[in-house]
PDB file of N, CA and C in Angstrom:
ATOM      1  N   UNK A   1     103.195 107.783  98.802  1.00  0.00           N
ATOM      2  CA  UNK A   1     102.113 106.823  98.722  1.00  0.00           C
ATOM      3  C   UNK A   1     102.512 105.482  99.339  1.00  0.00           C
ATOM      4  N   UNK A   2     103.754 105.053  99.037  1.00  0.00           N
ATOM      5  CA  UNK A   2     104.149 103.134  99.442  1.00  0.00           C
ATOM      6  C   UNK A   2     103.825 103.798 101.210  1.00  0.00           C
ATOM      7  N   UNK A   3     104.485 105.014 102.206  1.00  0.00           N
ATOM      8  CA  UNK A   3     104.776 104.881 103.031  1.00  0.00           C
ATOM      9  C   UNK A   3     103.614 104.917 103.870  1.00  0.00           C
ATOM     10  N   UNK A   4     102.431 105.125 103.367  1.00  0.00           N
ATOM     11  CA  UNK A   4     101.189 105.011 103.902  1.00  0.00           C
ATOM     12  C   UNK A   4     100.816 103.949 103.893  1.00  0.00           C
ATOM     13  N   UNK A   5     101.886 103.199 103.489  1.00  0.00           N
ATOM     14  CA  UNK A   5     101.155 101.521 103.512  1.00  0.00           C
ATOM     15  C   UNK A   5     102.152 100.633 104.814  1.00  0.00           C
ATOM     16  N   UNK A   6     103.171 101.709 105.463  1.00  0.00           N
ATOM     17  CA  UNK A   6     103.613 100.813 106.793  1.00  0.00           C
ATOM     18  C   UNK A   6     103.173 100.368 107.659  1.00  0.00           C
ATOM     19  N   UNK A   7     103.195  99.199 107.510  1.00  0.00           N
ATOM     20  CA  UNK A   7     102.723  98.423 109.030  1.00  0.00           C
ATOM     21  C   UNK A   7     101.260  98.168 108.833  1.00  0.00           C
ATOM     22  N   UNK A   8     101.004  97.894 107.330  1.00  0.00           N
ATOM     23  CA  UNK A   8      99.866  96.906 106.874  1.00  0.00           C
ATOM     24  C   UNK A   8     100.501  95.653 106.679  1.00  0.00           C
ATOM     25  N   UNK A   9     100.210  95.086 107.450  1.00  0.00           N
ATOM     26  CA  UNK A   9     100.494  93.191 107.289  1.00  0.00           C
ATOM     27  C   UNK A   9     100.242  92.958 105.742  1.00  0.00           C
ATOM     28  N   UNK A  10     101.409  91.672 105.770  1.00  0.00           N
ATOM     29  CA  UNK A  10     101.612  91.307 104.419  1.00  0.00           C
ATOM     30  C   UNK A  10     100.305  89.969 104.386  1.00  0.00           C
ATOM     31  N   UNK A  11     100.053  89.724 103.470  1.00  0.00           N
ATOM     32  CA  UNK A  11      99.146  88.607 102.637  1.00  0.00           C
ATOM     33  C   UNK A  11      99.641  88.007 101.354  1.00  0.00           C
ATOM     34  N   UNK A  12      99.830  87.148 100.975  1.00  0.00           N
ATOM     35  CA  UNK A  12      99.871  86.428  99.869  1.00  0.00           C
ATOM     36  C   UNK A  12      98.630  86.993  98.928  1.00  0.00           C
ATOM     37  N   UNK A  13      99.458  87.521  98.228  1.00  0.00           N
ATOM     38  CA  UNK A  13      97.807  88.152  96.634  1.00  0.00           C
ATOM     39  C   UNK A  13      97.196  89.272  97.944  1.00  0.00           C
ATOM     40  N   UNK A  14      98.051  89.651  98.788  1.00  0.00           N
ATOM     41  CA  UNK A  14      96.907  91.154  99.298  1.00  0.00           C
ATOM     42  C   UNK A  14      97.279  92.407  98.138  1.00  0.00           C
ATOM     43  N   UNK A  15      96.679  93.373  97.553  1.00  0.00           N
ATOM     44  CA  UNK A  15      96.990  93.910  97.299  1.00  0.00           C
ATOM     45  C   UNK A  15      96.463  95.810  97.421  1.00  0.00           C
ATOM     46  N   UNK A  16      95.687  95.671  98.661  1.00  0.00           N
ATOM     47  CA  UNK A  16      95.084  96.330  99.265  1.00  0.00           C
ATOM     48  C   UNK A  16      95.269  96.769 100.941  1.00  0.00           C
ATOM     49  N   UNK A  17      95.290  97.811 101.036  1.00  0.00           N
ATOM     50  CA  UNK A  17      95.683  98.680 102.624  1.00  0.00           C
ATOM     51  C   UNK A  17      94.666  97.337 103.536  1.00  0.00           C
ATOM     52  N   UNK A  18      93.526  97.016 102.792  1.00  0.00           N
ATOM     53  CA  UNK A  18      92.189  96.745 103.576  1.00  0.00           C
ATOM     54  C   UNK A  18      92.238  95.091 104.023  1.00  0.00           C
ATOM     55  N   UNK A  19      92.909  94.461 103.017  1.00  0.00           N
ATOM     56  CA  UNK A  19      93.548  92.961 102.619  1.00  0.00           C
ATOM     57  C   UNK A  19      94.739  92.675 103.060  1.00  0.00           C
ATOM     58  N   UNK A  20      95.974  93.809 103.414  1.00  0.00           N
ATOM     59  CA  UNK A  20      97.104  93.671 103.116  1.00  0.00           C
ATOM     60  C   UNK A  20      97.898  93.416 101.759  1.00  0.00           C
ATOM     61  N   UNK A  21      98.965  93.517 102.121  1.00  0.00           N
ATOM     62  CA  UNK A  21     100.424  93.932 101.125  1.00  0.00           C
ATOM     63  C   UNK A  21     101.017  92.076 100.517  1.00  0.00           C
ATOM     64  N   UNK A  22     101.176  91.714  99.281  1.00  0.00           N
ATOM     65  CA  UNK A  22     102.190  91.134  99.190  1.00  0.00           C
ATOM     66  C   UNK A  22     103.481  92.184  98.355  1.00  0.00           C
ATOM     67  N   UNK A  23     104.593  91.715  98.178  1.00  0.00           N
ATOM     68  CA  UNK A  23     105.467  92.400  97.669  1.00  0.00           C
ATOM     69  C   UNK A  23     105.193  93.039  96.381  1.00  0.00           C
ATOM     70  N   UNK A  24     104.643  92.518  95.359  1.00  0.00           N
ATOM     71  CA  UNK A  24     104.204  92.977  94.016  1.00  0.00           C
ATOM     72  C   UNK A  24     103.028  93.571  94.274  1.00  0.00           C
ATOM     73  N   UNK A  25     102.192  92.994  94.729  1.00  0.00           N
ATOM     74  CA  UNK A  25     100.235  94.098  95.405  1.00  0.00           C
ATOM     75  C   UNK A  25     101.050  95.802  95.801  1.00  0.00           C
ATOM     76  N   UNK A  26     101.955  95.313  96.763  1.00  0.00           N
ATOM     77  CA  UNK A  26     102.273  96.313  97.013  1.00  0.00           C
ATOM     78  C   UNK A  26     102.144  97.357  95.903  1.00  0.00           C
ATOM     79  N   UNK A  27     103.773  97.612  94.815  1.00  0.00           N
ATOM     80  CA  UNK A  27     103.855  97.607  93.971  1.00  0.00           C
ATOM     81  C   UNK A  27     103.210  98.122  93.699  1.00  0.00           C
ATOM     82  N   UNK A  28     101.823  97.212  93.018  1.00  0.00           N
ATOM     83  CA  UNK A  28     101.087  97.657  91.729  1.00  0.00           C
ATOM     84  C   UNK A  28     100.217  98.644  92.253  1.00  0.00           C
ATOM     85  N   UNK A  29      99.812  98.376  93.339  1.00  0.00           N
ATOM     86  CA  UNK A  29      98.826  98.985  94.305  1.00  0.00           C
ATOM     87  C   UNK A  29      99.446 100.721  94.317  1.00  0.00           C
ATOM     88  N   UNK A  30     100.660 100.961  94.538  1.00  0.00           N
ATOM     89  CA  UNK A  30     101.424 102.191  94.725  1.00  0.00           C
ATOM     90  C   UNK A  30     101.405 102.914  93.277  1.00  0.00           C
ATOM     91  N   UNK A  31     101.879 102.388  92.346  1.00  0.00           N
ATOM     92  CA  UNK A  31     102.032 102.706  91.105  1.00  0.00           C
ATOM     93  C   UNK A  31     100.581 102.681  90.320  1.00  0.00           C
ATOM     94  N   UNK A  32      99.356 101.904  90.451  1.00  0.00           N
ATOM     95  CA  UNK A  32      98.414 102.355  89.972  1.00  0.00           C
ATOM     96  C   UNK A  32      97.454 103.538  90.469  1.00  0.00           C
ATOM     97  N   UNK A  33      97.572 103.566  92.264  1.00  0.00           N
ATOM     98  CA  UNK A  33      97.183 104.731  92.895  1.00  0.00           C
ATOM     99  C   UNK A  33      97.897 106.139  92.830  1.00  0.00           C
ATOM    100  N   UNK A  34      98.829 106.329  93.042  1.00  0.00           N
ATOM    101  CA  UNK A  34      99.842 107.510  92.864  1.00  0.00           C
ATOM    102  C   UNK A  34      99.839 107.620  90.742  1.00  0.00           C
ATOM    103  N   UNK A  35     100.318 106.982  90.664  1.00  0.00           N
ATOM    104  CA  UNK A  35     100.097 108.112  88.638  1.00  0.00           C
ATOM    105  C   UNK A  35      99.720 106.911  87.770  1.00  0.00           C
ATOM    106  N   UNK A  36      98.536 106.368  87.958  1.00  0.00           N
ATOM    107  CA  UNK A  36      97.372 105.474  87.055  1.00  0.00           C
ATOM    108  C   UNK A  36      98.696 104.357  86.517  1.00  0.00           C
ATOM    109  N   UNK A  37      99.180 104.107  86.470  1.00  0.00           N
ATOM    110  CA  UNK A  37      99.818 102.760  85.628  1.00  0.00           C
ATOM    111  C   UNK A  37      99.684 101.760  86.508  1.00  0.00           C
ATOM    112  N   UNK A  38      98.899 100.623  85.665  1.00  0.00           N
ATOM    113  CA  UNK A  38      99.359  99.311  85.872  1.00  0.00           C
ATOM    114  C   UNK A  38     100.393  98.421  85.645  1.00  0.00           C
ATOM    115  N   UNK A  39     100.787  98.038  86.735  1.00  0.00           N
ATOM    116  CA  UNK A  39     101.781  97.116  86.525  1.00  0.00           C
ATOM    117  C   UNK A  39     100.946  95.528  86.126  1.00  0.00           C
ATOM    118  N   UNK A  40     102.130  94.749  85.669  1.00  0.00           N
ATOM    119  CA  UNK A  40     101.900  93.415  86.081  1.00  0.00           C
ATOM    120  C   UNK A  40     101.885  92.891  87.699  1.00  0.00           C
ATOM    121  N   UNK A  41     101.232  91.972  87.786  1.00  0.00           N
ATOM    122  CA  UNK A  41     100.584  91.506  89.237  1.00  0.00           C
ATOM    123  C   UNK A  41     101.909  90.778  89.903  1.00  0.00           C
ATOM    124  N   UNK A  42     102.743  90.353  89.687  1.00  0.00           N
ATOM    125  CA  UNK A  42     103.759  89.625  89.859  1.00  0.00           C
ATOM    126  C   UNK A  42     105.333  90.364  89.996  1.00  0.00           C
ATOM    127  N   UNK A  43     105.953  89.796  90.626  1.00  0.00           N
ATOM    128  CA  UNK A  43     107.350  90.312  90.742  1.00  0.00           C
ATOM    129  C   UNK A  43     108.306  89.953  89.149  1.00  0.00           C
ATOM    130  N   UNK A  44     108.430  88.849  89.048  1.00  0.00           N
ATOM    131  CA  UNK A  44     108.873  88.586  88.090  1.00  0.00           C
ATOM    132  C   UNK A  44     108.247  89.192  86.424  1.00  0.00           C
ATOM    133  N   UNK A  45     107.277  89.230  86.454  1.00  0.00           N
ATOM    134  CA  UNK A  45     106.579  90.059  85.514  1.00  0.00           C
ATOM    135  C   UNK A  45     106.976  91.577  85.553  1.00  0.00           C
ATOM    136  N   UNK A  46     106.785  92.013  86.638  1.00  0.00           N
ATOM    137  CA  UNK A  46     107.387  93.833  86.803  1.00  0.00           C
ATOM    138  C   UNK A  46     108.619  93.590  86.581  1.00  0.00           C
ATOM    139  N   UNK A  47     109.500  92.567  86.616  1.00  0.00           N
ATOM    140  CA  UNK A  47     110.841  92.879  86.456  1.00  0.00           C
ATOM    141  C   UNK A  47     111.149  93.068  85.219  1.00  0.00           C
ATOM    142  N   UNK A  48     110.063  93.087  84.155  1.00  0.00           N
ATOM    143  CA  UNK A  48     110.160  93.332  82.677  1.00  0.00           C
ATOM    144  C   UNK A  48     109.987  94.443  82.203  1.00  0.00           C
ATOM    145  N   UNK A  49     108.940  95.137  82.986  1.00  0.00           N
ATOM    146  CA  UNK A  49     108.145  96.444  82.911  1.00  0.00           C
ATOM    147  C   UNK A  49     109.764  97.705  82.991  1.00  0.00           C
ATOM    148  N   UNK A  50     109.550  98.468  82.101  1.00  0.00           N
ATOM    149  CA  UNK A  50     110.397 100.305  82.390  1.00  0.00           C
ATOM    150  C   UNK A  50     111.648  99.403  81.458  1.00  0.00           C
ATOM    151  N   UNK A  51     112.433 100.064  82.263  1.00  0.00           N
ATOM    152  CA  UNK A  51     114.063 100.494  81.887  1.00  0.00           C
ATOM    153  C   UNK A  51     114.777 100.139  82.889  1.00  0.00           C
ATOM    154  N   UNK A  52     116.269  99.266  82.493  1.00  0.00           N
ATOM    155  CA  UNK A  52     116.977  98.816  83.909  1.00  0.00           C
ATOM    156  C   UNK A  52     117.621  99.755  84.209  1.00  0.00           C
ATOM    157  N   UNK A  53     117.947  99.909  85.550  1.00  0.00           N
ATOM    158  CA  UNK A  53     119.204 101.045  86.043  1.00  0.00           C
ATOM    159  C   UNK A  53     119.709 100.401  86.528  1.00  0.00           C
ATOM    160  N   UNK A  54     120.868 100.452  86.727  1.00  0.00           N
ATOM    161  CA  UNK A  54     122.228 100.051  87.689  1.00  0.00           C
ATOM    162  C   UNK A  54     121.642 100.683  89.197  1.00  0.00           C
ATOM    163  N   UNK A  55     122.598  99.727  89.882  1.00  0.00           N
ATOM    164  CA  UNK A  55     122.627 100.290  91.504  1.00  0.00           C
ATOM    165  C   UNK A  55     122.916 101.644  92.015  1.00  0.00           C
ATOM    166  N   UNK A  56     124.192 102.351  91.276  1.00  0.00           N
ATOM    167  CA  UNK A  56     124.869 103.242  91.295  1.00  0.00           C
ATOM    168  C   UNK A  56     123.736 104.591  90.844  1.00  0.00           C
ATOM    169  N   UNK A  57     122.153 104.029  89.945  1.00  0.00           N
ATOM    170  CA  UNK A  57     121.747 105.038  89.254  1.00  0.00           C
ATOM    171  C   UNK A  57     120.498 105.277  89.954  1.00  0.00           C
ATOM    172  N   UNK A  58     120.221 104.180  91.005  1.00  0.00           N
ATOM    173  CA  UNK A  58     118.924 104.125  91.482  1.00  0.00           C
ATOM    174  C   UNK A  58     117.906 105.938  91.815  1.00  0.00           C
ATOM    175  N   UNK A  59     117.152 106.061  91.951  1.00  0.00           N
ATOM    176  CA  UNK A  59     116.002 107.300  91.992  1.00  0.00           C
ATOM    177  C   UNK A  59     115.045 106.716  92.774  1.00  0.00           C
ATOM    178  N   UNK A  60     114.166 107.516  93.406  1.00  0.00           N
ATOM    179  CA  UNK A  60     113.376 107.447  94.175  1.00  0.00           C
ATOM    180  C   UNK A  60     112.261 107.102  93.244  1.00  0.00           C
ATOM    181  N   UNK A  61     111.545 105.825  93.435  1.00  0.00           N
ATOM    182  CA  UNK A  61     110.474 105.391  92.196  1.00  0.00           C
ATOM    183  C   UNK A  61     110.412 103.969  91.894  1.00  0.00           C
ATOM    184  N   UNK A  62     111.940 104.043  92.033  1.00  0.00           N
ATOM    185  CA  UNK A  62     113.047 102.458  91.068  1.00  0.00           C
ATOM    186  C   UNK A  62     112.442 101.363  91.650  1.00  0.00           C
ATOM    187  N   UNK A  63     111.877 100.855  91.046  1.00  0.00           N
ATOM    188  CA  UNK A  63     111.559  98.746  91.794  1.00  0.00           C
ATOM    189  C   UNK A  63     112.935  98.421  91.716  1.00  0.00           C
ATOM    190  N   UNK A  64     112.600  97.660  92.814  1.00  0.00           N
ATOM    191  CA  UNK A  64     114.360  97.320  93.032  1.00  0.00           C
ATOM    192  C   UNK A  64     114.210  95.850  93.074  1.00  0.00           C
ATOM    193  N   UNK A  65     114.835  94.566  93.006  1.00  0.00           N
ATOM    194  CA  UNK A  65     114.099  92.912  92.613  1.00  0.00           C
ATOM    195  C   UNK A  65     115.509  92.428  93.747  1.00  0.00           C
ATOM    196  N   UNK A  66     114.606  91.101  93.595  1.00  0.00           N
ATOM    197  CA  UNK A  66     115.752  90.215  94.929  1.00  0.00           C
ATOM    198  C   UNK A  66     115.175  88.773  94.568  1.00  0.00           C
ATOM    199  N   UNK A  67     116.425  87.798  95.025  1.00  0.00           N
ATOM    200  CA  UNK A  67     116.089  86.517  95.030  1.00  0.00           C
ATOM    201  C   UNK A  67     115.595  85.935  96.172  1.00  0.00           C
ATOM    202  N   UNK A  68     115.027  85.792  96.902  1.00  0.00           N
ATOM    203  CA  UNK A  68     114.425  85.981  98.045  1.00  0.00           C
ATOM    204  C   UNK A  68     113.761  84.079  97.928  1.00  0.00           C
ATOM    205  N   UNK A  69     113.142  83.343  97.052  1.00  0.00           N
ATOM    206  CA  UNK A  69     112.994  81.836  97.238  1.00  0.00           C
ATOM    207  C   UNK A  69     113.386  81.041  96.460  1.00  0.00           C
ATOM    208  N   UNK A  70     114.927  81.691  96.148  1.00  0.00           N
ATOM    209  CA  UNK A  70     115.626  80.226  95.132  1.00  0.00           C
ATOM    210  C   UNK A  70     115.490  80.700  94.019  1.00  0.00           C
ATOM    211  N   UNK A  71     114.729  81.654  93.682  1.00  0.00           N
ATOM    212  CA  UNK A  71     114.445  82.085  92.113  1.00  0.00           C
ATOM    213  C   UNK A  71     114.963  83.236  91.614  1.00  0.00           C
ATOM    214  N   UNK A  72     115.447  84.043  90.836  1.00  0.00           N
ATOM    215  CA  UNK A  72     115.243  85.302  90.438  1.00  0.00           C
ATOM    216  C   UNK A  72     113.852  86.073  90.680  1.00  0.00           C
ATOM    217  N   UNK A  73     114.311  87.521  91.074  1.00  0.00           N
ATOM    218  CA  UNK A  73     113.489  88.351  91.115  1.00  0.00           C
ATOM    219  C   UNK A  73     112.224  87.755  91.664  1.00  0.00           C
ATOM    220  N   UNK A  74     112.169  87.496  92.297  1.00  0.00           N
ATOM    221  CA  UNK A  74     110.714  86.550  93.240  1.00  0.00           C
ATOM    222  C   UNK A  74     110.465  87.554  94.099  1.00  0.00           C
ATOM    223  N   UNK A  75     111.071  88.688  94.170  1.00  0.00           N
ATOM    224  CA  UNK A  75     110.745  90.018  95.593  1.00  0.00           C
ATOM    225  C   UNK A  75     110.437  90.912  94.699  1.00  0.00           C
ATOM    226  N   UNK A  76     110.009  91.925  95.241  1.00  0.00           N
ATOM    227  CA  UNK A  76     110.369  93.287  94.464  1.00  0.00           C
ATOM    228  C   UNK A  76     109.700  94.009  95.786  1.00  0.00           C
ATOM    229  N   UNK A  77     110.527  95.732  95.780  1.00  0.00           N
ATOM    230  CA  UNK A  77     110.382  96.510  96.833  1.00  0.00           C
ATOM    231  C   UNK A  77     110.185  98.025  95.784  1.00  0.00           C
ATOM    232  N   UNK A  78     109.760  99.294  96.479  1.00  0.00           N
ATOM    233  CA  UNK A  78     110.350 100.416  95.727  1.00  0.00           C
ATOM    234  C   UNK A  78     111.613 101.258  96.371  1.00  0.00           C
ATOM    235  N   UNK A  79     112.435 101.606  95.731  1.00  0.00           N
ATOM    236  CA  UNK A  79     113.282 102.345  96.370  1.00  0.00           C
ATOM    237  C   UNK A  79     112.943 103.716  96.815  1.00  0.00           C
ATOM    238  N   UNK A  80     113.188 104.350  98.162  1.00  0.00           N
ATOM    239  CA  UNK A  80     113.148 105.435  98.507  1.00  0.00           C
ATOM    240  C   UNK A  80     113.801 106.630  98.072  1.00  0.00           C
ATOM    241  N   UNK A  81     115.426 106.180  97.757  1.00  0.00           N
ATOM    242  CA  UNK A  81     116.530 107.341  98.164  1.00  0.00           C
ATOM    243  C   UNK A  81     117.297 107.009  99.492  1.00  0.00           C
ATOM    244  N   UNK A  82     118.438 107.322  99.358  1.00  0.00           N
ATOM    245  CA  UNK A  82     119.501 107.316 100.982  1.00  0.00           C
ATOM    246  C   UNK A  82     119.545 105.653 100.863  1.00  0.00           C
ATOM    247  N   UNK A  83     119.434 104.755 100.665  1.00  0.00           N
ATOM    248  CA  UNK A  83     119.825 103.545 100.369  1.00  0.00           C
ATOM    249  C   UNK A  83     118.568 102.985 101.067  1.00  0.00           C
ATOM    250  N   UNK A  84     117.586 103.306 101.038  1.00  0.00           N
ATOM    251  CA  UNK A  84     116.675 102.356 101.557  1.00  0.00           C
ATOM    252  C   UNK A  84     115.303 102.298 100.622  1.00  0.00           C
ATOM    253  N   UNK A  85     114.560 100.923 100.980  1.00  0.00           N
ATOM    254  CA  UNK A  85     113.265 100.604  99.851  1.00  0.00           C
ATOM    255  C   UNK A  85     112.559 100.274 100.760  1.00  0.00           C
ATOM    256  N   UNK A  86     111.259 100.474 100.531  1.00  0.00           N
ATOM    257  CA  UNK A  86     110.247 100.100 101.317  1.00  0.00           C
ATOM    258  C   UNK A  86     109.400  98.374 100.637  1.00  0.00           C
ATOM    259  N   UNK A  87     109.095  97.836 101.285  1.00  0.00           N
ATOM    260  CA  UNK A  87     108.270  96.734 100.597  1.00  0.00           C
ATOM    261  C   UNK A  87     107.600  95.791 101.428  1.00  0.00           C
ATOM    262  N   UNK A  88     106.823  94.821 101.251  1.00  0.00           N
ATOM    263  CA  UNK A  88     105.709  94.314 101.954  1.00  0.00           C
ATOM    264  C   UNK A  88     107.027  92.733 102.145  1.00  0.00           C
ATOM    265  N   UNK A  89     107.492  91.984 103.228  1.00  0.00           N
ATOM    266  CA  UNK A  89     109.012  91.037 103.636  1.00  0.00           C
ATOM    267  C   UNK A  89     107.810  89.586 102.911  1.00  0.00           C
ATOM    268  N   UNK A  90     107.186  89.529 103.916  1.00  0.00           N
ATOM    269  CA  UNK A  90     106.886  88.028 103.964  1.00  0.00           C
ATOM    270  C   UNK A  90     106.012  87.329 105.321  1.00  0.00           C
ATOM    271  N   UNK A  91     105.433  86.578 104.903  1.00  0.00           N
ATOM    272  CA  UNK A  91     104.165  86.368 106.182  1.00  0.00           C
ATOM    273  C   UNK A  91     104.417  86.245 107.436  1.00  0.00           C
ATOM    274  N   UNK A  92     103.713  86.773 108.291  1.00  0.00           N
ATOM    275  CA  UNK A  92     104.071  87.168 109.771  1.00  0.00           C
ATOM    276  C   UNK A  92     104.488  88.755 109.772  1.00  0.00           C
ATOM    277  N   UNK A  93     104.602  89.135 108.582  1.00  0.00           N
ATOM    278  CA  UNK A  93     105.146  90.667 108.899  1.00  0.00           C
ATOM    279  C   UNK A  93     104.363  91.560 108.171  1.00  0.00           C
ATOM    280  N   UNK A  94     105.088  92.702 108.247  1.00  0.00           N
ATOM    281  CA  UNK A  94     104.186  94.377 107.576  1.00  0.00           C
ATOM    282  C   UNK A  94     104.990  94.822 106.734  1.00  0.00           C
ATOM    283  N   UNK A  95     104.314  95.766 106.205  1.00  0.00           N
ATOM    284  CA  UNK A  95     104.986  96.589 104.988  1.00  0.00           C
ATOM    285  C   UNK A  95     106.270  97.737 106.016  1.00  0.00           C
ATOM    286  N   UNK A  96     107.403  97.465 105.079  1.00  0.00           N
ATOM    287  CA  UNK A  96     108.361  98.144 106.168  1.00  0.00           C
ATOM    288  C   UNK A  96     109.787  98.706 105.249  1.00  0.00           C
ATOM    289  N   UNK A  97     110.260  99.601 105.699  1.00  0.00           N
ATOM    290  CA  UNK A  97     111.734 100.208 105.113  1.00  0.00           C
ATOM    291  C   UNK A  97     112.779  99.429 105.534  1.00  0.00           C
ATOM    292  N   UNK A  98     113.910  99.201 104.539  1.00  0.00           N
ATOM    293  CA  UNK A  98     114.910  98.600 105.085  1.00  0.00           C
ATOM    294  C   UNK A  98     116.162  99.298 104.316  1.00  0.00           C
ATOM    295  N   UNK A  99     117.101  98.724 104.222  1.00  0.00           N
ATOM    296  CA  UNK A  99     118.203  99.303 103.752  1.00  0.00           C
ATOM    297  C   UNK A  99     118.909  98.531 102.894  1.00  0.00           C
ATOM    298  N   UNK A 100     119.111  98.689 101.310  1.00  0.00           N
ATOM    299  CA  UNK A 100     119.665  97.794 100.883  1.00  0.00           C
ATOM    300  C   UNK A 100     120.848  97.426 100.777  1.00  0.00           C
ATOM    301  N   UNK A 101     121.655  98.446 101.602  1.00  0.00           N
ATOM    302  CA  UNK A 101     123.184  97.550 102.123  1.00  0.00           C
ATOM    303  C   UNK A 101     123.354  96.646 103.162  1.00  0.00           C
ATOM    304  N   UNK A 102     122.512  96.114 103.827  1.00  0.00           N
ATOM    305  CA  UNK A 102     122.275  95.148 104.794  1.00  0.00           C
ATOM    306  C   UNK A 102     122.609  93.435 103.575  1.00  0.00           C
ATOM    307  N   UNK A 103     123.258  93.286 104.852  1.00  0.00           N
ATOM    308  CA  UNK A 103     123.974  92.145 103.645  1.00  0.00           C
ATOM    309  C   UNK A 103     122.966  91.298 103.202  1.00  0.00           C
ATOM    310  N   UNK A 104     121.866  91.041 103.764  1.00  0.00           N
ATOM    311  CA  UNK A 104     120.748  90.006 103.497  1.00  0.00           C
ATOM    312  C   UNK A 104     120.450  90.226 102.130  1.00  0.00           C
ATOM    313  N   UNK A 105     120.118  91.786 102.034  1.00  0.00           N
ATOM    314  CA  UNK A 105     119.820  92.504 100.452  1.00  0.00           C
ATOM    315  C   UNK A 105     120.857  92.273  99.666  1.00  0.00           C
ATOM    316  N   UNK A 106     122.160  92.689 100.007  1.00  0.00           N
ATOM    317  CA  UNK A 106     122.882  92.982  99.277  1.00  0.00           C
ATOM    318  C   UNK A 106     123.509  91.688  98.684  1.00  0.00           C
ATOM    319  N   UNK A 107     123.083  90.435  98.922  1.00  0.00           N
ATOM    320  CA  UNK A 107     123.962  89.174  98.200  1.00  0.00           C
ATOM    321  C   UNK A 107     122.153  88.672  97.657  1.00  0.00           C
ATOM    322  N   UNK A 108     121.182  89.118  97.712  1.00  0.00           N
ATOM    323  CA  UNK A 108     120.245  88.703  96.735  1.00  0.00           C
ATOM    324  C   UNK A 108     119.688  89.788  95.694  1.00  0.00           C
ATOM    325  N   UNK A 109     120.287  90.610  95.409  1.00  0.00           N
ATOM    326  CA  UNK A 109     119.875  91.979  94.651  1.00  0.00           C
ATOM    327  C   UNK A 109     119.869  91.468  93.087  1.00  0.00           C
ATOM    328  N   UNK A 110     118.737  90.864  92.203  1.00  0.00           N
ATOM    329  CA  UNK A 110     119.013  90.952  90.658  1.00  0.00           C
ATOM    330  C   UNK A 110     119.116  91.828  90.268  1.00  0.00           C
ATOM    331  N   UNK A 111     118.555  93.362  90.530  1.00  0.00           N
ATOM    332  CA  UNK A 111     118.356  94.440  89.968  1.00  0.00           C
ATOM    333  C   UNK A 111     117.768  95.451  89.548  1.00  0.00           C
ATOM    334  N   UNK A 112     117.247  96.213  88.913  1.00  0.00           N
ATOM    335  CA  UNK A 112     116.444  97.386  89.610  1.00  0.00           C
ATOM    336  C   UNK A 112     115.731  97.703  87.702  1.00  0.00           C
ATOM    337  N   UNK A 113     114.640  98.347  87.667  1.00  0.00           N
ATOM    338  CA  UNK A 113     113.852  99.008  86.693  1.00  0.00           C
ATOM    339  C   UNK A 113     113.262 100.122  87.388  1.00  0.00           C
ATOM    340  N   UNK A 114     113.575 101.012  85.940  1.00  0.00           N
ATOM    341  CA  UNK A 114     112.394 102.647  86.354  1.00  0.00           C
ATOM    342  C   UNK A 114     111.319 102.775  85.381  1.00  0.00           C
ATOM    343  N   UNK A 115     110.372 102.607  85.952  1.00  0.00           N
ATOM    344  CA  UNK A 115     108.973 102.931  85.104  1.00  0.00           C
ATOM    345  C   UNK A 115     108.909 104.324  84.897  1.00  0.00           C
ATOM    346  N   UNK A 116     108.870 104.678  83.526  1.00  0.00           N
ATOM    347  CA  UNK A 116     108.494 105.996  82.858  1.00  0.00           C
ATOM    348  C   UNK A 116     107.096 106.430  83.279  1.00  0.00           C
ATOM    349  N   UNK A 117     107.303 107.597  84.162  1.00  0.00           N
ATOM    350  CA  UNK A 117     105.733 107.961  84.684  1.00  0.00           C
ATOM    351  C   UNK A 117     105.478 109.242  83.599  1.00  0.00           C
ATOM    352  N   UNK A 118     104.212 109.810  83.410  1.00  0.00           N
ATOM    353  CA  UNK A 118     103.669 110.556  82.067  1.00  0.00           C
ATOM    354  C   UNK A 118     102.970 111.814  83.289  1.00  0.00           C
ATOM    355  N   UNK A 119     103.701 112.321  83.981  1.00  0.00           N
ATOM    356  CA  UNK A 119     103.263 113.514  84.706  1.00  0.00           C
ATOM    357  C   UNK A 119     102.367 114.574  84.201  1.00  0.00           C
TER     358      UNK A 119
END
């Protein structure tokens, strides 16, 4: 579901294919379309939501959080698997995969939650 959203331009509060992606729209947008849960609208808010995992434990699903403007958890992406997350960067750009051993990620990483999905 997130990967059907590549290369929809990001928006501030988009949270729609039709509007565009911010990082959390994204998010909620993925997780309420694919298996009905709402998230909170916000990065920092989802960073409350599930159960934390370590880096080492990540799953394909995992919100993964970053400090990205001076703040904690002010990003959030989903993780794929194979070390990469998909997520909506920041204005001027699209929803896109990256890799979170790229050092950019890897010195702003707060940390990761798994939302319990009810299959």
């Amino acid at each position: 579901m997130a990967l059907m959203a590549l290369g929809v331009d990001y928006r501030d509060g988009g949270r729609s294919h039709v509007t565009g992606f911010d990082c959390s729209g994204l998010v909620a947008h993925v997780f309420e379309e694919a298996y009905g849960i709402r998230l909170p609208r916000n990065a920092l808010s989802q960073s409350e939501a599930g159960l934390p995992v370590s880096l080492d434990q990540l799953e394909p699903g995992d919100l993964v959080f970053y400090d990205t403007l001076g703040r904690p958890y002010s990003h959030v992406g989903i993780y794929l698997g194979d070390g990469r997350f998909v997520h909506a960067p920041k204005s001027g750009s699209s929803v896109r995969v990256e890799s979170l051993r790229s050092a950019y990620w890897v010195k702003r990483f707060n940390g990761a939650r798994r939302i319990e999905l009810s299959l």
